[in-house]
C-alpha atoms as a PDB file:
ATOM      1  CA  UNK A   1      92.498  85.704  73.744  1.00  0.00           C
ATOM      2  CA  UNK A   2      93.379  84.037  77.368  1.00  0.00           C
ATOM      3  CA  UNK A   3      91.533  86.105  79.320  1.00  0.00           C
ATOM      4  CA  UNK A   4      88.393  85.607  81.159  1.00  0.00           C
ATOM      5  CA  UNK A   5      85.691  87.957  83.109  1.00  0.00           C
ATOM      6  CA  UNK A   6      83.408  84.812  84.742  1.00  0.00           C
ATOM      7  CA  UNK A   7      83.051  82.412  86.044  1.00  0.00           C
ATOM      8  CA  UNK A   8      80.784  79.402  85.476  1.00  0.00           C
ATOM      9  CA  UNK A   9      78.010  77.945  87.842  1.00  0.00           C
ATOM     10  CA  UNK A  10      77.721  74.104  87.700  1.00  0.00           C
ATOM     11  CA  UNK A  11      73.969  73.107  87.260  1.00  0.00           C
ATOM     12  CA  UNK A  12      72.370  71.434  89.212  1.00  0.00           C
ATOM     13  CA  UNK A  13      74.980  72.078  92.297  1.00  0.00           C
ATOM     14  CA  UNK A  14      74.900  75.792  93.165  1.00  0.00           C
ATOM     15  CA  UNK A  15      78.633  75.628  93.261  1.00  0.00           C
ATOM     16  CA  UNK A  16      81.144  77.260  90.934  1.00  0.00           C
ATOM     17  CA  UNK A  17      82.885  75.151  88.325  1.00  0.00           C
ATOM     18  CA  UNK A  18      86.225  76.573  87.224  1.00  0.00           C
ATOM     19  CA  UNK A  19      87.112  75.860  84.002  1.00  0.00           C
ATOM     20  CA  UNK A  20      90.728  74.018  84.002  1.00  0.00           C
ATOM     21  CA  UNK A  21      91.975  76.500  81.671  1.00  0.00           C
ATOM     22  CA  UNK A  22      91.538  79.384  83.861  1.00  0.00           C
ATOM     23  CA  UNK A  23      92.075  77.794  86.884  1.00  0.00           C
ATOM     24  CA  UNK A  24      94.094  79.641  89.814  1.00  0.00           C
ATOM     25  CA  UNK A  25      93.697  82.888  87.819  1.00  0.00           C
ATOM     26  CA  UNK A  26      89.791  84.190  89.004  1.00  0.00           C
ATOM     27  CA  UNK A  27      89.631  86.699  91.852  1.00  0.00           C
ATOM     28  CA  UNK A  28      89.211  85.658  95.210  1.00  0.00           C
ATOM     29  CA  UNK A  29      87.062  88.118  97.386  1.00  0.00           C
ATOM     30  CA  UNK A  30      89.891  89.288 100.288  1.00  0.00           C
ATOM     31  CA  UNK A  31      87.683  92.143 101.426  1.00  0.00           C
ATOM     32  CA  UNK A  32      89.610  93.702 104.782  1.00  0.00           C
ATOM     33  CA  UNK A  33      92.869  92.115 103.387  1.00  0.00           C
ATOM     34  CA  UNK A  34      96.445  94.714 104.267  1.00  0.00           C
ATOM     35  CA  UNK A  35      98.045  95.054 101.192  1.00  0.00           C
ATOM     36  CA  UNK A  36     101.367  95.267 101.201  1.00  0.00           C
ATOM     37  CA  UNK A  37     102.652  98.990 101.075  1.00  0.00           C
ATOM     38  CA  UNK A  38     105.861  98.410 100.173  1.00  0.00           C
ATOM     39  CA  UNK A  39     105.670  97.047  97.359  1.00  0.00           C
ATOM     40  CA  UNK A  40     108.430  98.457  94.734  1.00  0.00           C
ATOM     41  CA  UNK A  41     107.011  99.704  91.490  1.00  0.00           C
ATOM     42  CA  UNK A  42     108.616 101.952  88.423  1.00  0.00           C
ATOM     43  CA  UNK A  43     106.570 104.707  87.221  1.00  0.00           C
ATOM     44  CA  UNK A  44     105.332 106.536  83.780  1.00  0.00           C
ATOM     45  CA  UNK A  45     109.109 108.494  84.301  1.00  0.00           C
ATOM     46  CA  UNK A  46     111.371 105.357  85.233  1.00  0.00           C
ATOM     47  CA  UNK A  47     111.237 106.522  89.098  1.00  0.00           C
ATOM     48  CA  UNK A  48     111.182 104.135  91.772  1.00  0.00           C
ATOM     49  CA  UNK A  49     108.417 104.175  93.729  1.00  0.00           C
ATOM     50  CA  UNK A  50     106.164 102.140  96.413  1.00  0.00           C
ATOM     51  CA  UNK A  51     102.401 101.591  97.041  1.00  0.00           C
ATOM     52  CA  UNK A  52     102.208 103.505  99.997  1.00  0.00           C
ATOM     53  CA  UNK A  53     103.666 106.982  98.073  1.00  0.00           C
ATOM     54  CA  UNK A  54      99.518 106.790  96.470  1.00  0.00           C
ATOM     55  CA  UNK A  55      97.974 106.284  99.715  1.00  0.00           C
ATOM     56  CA  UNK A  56      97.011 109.511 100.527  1.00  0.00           C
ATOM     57  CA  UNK A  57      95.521 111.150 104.056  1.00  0.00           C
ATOM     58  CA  UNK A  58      92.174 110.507 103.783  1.00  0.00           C
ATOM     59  CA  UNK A  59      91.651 109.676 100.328  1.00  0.00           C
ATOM     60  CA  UNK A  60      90.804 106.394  99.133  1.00  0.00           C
ATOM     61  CA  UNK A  61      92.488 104.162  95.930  1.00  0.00           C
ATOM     62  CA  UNK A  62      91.502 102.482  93.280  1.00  0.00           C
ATOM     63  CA  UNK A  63      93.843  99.984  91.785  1.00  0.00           C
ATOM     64  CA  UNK A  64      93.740  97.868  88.716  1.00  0.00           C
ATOM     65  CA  UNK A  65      95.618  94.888  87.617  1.00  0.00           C
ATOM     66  CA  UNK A  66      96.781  94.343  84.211  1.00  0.00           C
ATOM     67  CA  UNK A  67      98.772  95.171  81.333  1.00  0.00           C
ATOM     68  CA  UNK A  68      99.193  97.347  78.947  1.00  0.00           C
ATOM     69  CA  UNK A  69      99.308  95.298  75.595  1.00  0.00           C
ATOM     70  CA  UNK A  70      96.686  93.083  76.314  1.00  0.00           C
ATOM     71  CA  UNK A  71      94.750  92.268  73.334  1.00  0.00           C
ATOM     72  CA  UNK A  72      91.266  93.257  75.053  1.00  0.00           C
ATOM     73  CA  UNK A  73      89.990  92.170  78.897  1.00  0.00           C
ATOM     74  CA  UNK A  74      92.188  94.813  80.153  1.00  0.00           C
ATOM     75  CA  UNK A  75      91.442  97.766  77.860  1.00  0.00           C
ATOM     76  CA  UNK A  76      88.020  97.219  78.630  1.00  0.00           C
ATOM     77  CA  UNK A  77      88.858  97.288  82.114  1.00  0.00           C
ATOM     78  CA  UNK A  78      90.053 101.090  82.300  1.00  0.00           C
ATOM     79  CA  UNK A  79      87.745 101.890  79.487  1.00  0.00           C
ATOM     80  CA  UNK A  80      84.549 100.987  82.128  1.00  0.00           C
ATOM     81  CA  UNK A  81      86.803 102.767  85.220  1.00  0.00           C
ATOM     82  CA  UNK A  82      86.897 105.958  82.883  1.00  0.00           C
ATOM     83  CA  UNK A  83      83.386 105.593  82.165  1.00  0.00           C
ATOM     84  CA  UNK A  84      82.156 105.554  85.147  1.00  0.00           C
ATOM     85  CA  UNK A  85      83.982 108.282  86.328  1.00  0.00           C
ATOM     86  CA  UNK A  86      83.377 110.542  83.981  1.00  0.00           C
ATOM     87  CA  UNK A  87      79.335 111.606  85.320  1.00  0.00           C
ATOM     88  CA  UNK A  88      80.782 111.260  89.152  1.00  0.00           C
ATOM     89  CA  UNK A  89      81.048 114.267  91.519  1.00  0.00           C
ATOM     90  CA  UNK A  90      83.778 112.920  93.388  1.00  0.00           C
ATOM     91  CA  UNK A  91      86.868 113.897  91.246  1.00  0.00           C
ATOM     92  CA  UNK A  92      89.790 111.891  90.243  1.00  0.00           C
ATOM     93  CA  UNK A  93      93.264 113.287  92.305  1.00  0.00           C
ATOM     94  CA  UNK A  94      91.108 115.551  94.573  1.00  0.00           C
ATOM     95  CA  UNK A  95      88.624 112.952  96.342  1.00  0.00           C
ATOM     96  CA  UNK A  96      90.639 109.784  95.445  1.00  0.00           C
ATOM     97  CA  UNK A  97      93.624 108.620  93.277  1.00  0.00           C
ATOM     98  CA  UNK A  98      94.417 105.300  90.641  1.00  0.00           C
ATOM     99  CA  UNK A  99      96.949 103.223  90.648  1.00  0.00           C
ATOM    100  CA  UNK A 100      97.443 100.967  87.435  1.00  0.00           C
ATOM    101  CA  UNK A 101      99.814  98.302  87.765  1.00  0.00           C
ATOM    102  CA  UNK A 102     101.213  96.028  84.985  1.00  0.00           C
ATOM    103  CA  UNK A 103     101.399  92.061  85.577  1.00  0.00           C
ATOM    104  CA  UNK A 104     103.918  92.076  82.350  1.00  0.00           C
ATOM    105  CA  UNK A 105     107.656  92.143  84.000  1.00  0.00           C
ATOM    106  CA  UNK A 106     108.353  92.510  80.524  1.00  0.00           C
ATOM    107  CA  UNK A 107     106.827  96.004  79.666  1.00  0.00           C
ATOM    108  CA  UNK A 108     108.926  99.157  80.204  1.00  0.00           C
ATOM    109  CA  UNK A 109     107.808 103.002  81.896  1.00  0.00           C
ATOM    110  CA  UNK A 110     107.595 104.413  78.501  1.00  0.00           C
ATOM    111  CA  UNK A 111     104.530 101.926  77.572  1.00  0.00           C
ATOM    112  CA  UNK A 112     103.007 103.425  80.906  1.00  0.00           C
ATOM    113  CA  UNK A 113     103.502 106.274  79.689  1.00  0.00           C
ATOM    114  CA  UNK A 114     101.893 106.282  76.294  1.00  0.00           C
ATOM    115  CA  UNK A 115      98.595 104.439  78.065  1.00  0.00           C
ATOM    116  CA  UNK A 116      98.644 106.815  80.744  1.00  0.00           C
ATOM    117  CA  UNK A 117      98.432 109.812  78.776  1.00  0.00           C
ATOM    118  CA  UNK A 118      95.770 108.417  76.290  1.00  0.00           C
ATOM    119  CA  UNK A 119      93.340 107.313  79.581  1.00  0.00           C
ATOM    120  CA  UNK A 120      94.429 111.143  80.779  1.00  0.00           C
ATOM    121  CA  UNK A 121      93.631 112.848  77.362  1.00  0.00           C
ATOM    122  CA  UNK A 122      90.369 111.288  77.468  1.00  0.00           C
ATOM    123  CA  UNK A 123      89.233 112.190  81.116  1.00  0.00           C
ATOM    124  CA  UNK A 124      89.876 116.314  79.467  1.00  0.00           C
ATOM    125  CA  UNK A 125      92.608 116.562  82.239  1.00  0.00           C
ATOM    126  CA  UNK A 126      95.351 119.323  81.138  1.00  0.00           C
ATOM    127  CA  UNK A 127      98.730 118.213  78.912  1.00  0.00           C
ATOM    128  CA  UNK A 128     101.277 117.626  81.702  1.00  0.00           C
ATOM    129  CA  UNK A 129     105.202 117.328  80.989  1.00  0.00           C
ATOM    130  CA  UNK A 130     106.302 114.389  80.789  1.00  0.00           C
ATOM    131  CA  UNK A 131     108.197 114.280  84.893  1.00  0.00           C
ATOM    132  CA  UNK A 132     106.207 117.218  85.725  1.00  0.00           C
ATOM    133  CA  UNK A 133     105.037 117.095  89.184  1.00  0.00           C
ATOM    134  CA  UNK A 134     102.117 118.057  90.552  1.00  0.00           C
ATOM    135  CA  UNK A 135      98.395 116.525  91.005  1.00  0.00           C
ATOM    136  CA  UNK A 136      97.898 114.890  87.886  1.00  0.00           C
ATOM    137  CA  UNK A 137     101.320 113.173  88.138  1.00  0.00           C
ATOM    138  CA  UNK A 138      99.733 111.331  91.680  1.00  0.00           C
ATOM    139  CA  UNK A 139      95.970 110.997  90.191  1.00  0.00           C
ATOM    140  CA  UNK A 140      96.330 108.092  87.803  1.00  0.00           C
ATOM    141  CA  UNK A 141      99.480 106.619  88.100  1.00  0.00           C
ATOM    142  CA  UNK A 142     100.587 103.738  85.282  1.00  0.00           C
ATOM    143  CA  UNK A 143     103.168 101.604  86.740  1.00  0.00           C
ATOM    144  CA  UNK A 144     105.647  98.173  86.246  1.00  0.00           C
ATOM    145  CA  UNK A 145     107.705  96.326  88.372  1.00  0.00           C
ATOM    146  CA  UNK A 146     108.903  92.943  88.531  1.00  0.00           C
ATOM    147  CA  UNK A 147     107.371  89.638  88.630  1.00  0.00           C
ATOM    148  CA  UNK A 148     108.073  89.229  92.819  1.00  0.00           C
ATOM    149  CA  UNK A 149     106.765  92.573  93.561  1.00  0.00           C
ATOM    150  CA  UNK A 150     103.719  92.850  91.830  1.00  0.00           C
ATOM    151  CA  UNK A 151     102.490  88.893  92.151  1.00  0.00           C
ATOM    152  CA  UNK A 152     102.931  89.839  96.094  1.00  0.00           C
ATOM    153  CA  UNK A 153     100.569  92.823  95.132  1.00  0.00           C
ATOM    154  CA  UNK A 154      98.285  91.212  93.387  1.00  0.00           C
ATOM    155  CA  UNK A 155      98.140  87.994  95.914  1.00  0.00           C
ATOM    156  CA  UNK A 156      96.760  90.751  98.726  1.00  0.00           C
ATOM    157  CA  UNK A 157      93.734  91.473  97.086  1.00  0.00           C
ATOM    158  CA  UNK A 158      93.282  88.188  95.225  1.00  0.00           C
ATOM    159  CA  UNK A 159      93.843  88.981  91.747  1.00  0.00           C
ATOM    160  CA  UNK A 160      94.892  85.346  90.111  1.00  0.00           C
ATOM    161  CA  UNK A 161      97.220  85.677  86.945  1.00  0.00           C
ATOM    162  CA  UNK A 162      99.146  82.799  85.026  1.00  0.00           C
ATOM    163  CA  UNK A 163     101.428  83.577  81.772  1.00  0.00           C
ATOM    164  CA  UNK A 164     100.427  81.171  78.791  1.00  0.00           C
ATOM    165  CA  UNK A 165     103.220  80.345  76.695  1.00  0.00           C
ATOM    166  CA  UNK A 166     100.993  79.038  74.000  1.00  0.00           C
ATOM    167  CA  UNK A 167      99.871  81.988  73.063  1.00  0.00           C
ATOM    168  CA  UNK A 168     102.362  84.550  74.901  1.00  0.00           C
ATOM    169  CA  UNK A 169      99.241  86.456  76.868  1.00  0.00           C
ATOM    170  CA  UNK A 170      97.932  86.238  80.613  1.00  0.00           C
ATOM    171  CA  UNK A 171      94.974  84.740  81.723  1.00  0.00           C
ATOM    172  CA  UNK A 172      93.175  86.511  84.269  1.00  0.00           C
ATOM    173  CA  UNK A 173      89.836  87.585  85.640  1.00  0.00           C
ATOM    174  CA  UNK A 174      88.462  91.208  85.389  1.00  0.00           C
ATOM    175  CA  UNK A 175      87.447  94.239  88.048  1.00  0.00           C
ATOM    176  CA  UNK A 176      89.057  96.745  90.159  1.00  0.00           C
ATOM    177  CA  UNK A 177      90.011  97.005  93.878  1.00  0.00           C
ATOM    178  CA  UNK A 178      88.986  99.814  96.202  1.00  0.00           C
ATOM    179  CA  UNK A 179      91.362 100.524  98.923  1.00  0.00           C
ATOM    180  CA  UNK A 180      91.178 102.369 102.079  1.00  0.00           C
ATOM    181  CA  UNK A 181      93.877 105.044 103.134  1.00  0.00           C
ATOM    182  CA  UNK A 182      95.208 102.886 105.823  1.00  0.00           C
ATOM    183  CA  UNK A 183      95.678 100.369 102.862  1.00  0.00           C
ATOM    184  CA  UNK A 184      92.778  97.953 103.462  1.00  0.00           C
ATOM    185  CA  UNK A 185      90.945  96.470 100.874  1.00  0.00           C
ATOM    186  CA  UNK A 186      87.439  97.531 101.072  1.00  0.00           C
ATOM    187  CA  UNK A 187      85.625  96.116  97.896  1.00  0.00           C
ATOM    188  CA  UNK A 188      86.067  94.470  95.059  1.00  0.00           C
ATOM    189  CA  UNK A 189      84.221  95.813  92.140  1.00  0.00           C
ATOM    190  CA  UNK A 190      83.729  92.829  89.311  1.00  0.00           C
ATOM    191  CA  UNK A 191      83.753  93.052  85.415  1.00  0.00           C
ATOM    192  CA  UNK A 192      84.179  95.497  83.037  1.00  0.00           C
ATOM    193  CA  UNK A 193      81.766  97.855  83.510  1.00  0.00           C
ATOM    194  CA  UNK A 194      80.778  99.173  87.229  1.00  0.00           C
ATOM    195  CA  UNK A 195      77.300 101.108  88.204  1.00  0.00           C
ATOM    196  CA  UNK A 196      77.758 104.737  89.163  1.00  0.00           C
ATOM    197  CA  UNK A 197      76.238 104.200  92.452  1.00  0.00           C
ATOM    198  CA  UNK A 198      78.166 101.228  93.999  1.00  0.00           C
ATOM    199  CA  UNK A 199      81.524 102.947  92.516  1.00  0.00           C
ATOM    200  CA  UNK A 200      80.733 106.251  94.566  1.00  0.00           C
ATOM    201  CA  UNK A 201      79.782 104.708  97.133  1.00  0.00           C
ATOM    202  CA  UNK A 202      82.637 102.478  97.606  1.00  0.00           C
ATOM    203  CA  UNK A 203      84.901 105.195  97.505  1.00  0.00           C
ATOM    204  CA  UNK A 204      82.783 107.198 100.518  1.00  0.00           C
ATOM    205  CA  UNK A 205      82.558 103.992 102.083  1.00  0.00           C
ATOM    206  CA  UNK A 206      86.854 103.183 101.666  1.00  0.00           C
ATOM    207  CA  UNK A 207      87.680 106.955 102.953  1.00  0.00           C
ATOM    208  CA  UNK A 208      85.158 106.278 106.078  1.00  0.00           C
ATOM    209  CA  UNK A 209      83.146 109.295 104.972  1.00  0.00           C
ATOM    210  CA  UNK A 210      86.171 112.133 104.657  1.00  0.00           C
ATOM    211  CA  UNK A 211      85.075 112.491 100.848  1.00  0.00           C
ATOM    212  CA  UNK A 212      81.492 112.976  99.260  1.00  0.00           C
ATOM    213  CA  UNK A 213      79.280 115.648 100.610  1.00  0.00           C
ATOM    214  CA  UNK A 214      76.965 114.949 102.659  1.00  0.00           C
ATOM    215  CA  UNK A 215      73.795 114.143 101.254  1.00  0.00           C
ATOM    216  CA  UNK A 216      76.241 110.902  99.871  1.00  0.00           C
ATOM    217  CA  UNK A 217      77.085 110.002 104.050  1.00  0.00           C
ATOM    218  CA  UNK A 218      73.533 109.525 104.093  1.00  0.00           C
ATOM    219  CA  UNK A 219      72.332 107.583 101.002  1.00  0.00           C
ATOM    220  CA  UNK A 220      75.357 105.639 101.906  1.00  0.00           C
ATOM    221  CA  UNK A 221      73.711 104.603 105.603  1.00  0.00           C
ATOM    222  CA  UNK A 222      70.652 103.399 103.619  1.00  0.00           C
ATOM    223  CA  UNK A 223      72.541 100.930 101.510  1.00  0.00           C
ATOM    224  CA  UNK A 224      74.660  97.762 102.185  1.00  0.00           C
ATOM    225  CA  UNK A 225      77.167  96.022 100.150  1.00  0.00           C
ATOM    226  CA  UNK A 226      76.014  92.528  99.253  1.00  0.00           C
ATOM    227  CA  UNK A 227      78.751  90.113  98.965  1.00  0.00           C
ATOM    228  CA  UNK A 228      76.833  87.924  97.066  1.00  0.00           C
ATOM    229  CA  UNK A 229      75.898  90.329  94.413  1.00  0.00           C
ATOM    230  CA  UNK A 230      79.229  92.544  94.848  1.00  0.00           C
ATOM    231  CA  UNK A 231      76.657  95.322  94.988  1.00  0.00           C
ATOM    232  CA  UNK A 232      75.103  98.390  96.957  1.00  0.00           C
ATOM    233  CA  UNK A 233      71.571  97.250  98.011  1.00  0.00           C
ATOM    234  CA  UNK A 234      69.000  98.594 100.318  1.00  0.00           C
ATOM    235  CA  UNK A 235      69.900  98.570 104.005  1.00  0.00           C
ATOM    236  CA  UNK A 236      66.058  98.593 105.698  1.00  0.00           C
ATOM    237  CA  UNK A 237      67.669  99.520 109.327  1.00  0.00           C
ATOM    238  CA  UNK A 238      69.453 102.385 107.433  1.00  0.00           C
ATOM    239  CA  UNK A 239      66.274 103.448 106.267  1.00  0.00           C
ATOM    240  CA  UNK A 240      64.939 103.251 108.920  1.00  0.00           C
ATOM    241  CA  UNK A 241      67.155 105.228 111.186  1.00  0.00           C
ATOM    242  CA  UNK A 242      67.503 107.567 108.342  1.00  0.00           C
ATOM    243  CA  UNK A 243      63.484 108.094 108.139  1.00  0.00           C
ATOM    244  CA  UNK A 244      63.735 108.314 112.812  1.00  0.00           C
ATOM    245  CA  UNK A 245      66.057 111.101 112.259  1.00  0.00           C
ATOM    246  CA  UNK A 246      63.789 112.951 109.968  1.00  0.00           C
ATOM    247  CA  UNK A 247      60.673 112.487 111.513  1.00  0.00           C
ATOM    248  CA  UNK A 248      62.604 113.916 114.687  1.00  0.00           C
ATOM    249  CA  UNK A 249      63.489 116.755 112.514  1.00  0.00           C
ATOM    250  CA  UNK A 250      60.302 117.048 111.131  1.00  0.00           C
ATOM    251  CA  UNK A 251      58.529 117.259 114.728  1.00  0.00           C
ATOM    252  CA  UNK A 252      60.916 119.320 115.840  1.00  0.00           C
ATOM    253  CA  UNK A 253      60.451 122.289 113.490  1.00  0.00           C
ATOM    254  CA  UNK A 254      56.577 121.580 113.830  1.00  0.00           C
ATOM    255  CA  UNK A 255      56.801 122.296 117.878  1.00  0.00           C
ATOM    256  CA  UNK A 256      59.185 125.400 117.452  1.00  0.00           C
ATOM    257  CA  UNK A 257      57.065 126.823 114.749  1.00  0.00           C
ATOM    258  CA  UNK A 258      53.533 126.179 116.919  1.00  0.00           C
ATOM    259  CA  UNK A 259      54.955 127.586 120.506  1.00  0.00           C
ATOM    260  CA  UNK A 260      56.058 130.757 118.267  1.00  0.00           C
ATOM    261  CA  UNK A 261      52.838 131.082 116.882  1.00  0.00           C
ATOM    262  CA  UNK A 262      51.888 130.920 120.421  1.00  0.00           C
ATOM    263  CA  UNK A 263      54.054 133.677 121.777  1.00  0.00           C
ATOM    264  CA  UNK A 264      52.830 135.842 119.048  1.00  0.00           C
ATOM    265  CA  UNK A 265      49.108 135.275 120.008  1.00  0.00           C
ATOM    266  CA  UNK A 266      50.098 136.089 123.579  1.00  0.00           C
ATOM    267  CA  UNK A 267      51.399 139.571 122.590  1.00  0.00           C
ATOM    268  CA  UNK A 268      48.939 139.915 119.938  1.00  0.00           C
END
C-alpha cells in the first residue's frame, strides 16, 4: 500500500524529512490559491462537466482527491468526511456541496457511480435515478477526467500524486480542501479524520458567513485557524471583542430597565 498520511520530522533539526519514496507527492499548504474553474471533468452519468458548474452562490466546497479503487488511504478519506458530517447542522447540498475527483485517468463514470451511491446510501439521503436531476445530483458529486485536467486541479491546491508502477497504485498524502464560492482555497483540512468544530467552521469561514446561523458567526470571531496546527484555536482579541459587545449589551438592558423603574416610581 503506496500511500501515505505524514510526514516525518527529522530529530534533532525541527525540519521535515521526506521520505524518498513519497517524495513530491505530500500536500503543500496553498491556502488563498485560485483554482482553476475550468477544469473538464466526467460525471457519475458520463456528462461533461467543469469545476465551476459546483461552485455555487454563496455556498462553499469541499473537494477531495483520490480514487476510487484505492486499496485504503482514500476510503478512509471519505469515510472521516462522512463522519464528520453526519452530527453537523450545516447540511450537505443546502449549506455547501462535495466534489470527489479521481486521480486514476484510468477509472470510468460508472465506478463513480457505484462509490457515489454507497457514500449517498450511507449519509440516509433518498434513492435518486441514476441521471436524475435535482439537489442530490449537485451535493456530492463523484467525478474522472484525464490525467492533464485533473493534475492541473490538483497542482492548485497542492495535492502531490505519483503513479507507482511497481505496484500499480498512487502514492499520495491524505485530507480535504475547503473552497470558497469565488473558488479560493480557504483551508486545508489534514488526515483522515477531521474535528467537528474546525470542519464547520471552515465551511462558515469559506462562504464569508452566508451559511451557519448565527450563534456559529460568533464562535467563529473567537477562534483562529493555526497554520501550524491546521486547526481552529482560540482568538483572545475575538474574545475579547466578543465579551465588549456583551458587556455593552449587558449595560445597556441594565440602564433601560433602571430609568423604567424610574418612570414608574415617578407616576407611582
Amino acid at each position: 500500500m503506496l500511500a501515505y498520511a505524514s510526514m516525518t520530522v527529522l530529530a534533532g533539526e525541527g525540519s521535515l524529512l521526506v521520505p524518498h519514496q513519497i517524495k513530491g507527492t505530500e500536500i503543500v499548504h496553498k491556502q488563498g490559491a485560485q483554482i482553476p474553474t475550468d477544469v473538464v471533468l466526467t460525471d457519475h452519468t458520463g456528462k461533461k462537466v467543469q469545476v465551476g458548474d459546483y461552485l455555487h452562490q454563496g455556498k462553499p466546497l469541499v473537494l477531495t482527491l483520490g480514487y476510487y479503487e484505492c486499496p485504503m488511504l482514500c476510503s478512509l478519506v471519505l469515510n472521516g468526511l462522512t463522519d464528520v458530517m453526519k452530527n453537523q447542522s450545516l447540511k450537505l447540498g443546502q449549506d455547501y456541496h462535495i466534489l470527489s475527483v479521481s486521480i486514476n485517468p484510468n477509472e470510468k463514470p460508472d465506478l463513480a457511480d457505484s462509490k457515489r451511491t454507497n457514500y449517498l446510501k450511507a449519509l440516509d439521503f433518498p434513492p435518486l435515478k441514476k441521471g436524475g436531476q435535482g439537489g442530490f445530483d449537485s451535493a456530492w458529486a463523484f467525478t474522472v477526467g484525464s490525467h492533464d485536467e485533473v493534475k492541473r486541479l490538483a497542482d492548485s491546491v497542492g495535492f502531490g500524486y505519483r503513479y507507482d508502477k511497481t505496484s500499480g497504485e498512487y502514492v499520495h498524502s491524505a485530507g480535504i480542501f475547503i473552497v470558497s464560492p469565488e473558488g479560493i482555497l480557504s483551508r486545508t483540512l489534514y488526515g483522515i479524520a477531521y474535528r467537528p468544530a474546525d470542519f464547520k467552521m471552515s465551511l462558515v469561514d469559506a462562504s464569508h458567513g452566508k451559511v451557519g446561523s448565527l450563534m456559529d458567526r460568533i464562535i467563529l470571531s473567537c477562534f483562529h485557524y493555526q497554520p501550524d496546527s491546521h486547526r481552529y484555536g482560540v482568538y483572545i482579541f475575538g474574545v475579547m471583542r466578543v465579551a465588549g459587545l456583551l458587556t455593552v449589551i449587558l449595560l445597556g438592558i441594565f440602564l433601560f430597565v433602571l430609568r423604567k423603574r424610574e418612570r414608574r416610581g415617578r407616576h407611582g
